[in-house]
Protein backbone atom coordinates (compact mmCIF):
# COMPACT_ATOMS: atom_id res chain seq x y z
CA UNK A 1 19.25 -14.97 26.84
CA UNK A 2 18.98 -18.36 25.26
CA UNK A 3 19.18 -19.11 21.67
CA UNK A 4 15.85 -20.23 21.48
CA UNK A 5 14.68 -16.77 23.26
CA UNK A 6 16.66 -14.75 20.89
CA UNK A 7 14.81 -16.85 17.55
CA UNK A 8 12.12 -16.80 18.53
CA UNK A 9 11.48 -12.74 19.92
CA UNK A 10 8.68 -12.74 21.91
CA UNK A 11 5.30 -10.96 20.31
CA UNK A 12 3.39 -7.40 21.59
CA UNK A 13 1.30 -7.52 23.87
CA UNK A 14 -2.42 -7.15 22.24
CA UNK A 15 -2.68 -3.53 23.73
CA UNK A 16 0.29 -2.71 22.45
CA UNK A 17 -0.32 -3.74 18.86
CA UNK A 18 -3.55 -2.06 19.00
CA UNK A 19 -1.65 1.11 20.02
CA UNK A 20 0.78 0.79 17.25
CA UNK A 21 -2.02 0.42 14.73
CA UNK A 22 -4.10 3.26 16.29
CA UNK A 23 -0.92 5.80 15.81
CA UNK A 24 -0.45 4.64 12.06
CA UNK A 25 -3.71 5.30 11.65
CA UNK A 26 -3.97 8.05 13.11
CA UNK A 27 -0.58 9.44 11.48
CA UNK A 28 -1.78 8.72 8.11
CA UNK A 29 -4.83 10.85 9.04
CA UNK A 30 -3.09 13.50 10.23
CA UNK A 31 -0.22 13.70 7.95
CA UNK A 32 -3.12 13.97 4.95
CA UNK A 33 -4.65 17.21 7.20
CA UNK A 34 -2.10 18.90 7.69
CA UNK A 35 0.72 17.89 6.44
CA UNK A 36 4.57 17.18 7.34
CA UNK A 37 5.06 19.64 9.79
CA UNK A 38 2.35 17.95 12.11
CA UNK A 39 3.54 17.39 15.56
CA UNK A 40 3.84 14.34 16.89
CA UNK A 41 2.20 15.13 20.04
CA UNK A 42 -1.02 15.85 17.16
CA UNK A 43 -0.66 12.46 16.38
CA UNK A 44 -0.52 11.02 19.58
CA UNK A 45 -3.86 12.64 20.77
CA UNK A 46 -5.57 11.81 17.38
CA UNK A 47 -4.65 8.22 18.16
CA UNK A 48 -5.97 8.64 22.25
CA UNK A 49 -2.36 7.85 23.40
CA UNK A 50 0.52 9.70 25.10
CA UNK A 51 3.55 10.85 23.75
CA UNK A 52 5.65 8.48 25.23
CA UNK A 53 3.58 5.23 23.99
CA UNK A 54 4.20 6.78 20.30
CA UNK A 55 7.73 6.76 20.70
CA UNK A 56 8.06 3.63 22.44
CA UNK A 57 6.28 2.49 18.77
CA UNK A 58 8.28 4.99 16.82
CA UNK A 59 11.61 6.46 18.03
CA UNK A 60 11.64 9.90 15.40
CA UNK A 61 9.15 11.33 13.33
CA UNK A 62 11.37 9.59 10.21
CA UNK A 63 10.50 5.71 11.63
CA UNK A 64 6.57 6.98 12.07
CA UNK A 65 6.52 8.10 8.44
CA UNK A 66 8.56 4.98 7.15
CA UNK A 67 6.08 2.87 9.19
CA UNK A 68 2.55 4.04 7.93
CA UNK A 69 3.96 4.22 4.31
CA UNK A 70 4.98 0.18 4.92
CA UNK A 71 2.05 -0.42 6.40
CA UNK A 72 0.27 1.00 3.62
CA UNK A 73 2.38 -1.33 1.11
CA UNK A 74 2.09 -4.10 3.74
CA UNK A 75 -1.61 -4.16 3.33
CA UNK A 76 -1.68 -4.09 -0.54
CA UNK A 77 0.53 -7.26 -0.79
CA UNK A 78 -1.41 -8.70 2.04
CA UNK A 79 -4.56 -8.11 -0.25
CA UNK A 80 -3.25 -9.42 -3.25
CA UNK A 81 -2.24 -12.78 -1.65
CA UNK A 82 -5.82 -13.07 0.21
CA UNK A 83 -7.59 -12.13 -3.20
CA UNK A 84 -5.32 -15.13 -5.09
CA UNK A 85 -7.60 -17.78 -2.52
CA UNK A 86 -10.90 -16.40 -2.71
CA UNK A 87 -11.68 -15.13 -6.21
CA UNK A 88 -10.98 -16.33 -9.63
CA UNK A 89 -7.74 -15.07 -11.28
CA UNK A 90 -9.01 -12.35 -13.36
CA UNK A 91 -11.24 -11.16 -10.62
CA UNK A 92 -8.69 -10.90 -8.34
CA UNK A 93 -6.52 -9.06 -10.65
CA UNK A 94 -9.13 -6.24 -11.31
CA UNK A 95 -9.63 -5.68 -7.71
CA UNK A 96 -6.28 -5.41 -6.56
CA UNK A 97 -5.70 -3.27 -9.46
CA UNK A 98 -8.83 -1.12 -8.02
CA UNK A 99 -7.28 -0.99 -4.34
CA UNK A 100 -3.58 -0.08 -6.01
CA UNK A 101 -5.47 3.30 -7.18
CA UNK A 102 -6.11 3.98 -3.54
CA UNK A 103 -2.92 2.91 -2.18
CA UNK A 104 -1.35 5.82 -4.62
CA UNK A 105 -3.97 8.01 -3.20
CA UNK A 106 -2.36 7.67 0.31
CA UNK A 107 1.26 7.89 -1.43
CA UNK A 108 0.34 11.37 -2.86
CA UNK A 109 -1.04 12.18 0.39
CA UNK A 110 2.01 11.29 2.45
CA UNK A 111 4.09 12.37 -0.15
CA UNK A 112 5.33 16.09 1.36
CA UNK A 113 6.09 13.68 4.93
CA UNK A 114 7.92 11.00 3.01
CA UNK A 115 10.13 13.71 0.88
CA UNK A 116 10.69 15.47 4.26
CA UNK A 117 12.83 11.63 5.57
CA UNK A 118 16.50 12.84 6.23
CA UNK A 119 17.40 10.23 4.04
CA UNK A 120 15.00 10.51 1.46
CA UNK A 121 12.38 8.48 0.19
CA UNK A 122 14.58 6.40 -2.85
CA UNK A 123 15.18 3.55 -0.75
CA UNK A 124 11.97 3.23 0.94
CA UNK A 125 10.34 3.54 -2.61
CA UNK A 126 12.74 0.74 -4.46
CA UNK A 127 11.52 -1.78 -1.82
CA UNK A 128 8.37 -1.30 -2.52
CA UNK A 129 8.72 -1.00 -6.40
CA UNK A 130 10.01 -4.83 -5.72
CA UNK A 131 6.76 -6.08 -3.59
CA UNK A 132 4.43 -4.17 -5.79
CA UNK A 133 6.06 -6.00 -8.98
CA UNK A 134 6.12 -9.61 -7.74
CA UNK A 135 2.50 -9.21 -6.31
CA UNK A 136 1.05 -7.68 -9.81
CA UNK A 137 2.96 -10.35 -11.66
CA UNK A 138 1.62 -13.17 -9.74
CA UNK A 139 -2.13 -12.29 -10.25
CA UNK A 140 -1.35 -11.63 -13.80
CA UNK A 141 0.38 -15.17 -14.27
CA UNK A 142 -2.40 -16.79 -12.23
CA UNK A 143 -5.01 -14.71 -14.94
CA UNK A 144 -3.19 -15.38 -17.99
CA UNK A 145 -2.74 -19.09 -17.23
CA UNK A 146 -6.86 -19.52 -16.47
CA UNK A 147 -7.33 -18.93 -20.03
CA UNK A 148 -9.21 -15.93 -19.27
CA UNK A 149 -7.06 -13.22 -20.40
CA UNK A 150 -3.62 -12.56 -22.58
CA UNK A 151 -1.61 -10.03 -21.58
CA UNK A 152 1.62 -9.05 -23.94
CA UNK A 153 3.00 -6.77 -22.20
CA UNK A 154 5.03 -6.18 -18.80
CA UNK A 155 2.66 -6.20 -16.04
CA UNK A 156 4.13 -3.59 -14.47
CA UNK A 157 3.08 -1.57 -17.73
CA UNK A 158 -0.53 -2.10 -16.05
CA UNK A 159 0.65 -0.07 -12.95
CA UNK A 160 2.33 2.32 -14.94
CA UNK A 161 -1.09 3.30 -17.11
CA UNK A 162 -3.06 3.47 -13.76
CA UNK A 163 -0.54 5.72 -12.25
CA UNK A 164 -0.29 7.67 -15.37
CA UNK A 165 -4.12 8.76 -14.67
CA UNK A 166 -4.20 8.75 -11.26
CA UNK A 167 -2.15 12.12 -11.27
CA UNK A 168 -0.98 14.29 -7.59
CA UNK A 169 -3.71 16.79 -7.51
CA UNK A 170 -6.66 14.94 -9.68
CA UNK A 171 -8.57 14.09 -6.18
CA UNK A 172 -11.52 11.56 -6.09
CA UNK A 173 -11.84 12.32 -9.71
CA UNK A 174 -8.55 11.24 -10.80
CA UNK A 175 -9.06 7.79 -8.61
CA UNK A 176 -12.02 6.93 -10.43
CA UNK A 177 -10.79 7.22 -14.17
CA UNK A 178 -8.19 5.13 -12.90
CA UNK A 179 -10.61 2.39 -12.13
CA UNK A 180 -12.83 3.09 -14.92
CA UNK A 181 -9.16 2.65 -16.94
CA UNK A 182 -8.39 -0.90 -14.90
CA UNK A 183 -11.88 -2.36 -16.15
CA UNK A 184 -11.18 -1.28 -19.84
CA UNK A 185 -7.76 -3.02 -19.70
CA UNK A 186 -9.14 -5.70 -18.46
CA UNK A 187 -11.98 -6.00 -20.58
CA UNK A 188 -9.76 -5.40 -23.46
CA UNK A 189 -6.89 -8.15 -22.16
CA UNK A 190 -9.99 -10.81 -22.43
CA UNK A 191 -9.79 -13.48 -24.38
CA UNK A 192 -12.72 -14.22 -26.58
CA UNK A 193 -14.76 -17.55 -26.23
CA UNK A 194 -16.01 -19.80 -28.90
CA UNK A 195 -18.02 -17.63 -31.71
């Protein structure tokens, strides 16, 4: 293999990708159903593929479960950058915040799989306590330096709050006090215009 060949690896075929995203999908599905001990031949007919294409995608039930959670995360940073081009700062901030509440949704959800990892969940949850802190302090320094709000506080301390209502076991009901929550803080982090 040339250098060149091994820096630049060569990218899934379409079909392929579409399978891979079909099985997280269909994993995160299934996982919220019925729970850990779901088989992965379950998962692979929810997704409309064979066994073998999931574990071409994911070797052991601990890389499937790793994956969707990442994937998950992946799609929340994703968000947060595409929300920073195409709404204004404090905008942005509120409606990441807003899509944050249902990323901890699918967190609870997975959390009986993710506990069941051989090795745990620690490490898989420190890398994304890192992505989820640069991406909320990013659209709060872009909404602080608009003028628009002031924040004296940590951002994470935002998270924190919305977590702190968005309790395991609160449902649809805890989710939405935790927006409710994310429009009073930001409401209340406004800064007032001329009187």
């Amino acid at each position: 293999m040339s250098d060149e060949n091994a820096s630049n690896p060569r990218k899934p075929r379409a079909d392929a990708e579409r399978n891979r995203l079909r099985l997280l999908g269909a994993a995160k599905t299934v996982f919220a159903e019925k729970g850990a001990g779901t088989s992965l031949e379950e998962i692979a007919r929810a997704a409309g593929v064979g066994i073998g294409t999931l574990y071409r995608h994911f070797p052991t039930r601990d890389a499937l479960i790793e994956q969707v959670y990442r994937n998950e995360l992946a799609q929340l940073v994703q968000t947060a950058a595409e929300l920073t081009r195409t709404q204004p700062p404090v905008e942005a901030l509120r409606l990441w915040m807003r899509l944050f509440v249902d990323y901890l949704a699918t967190k609870q959800i997975m959390s009986e799989a993710l506990d069941a990892l051989v090795c745990g969940p620690t490490a898989l949850y420190a890398t994304s306590g890192i992505q989820l802190k640069a991406a909320i302090a990013d659209l709060v320094d872009r909404a602080v330096a608009s003028g628009a709000i002031r924040l004296d506080m940590d951002p994470l301390d935002l998270l924190r709050a919305v977590v702190g209502v968005a309790q395991p076991g609160t449902g649809s009901e805890g989710r939405e006090n935790a927006k409710r929550l994310i429009d009073l803080m930001i409401a209340g982090a406004r800064v007032a215009g001329p009187a």
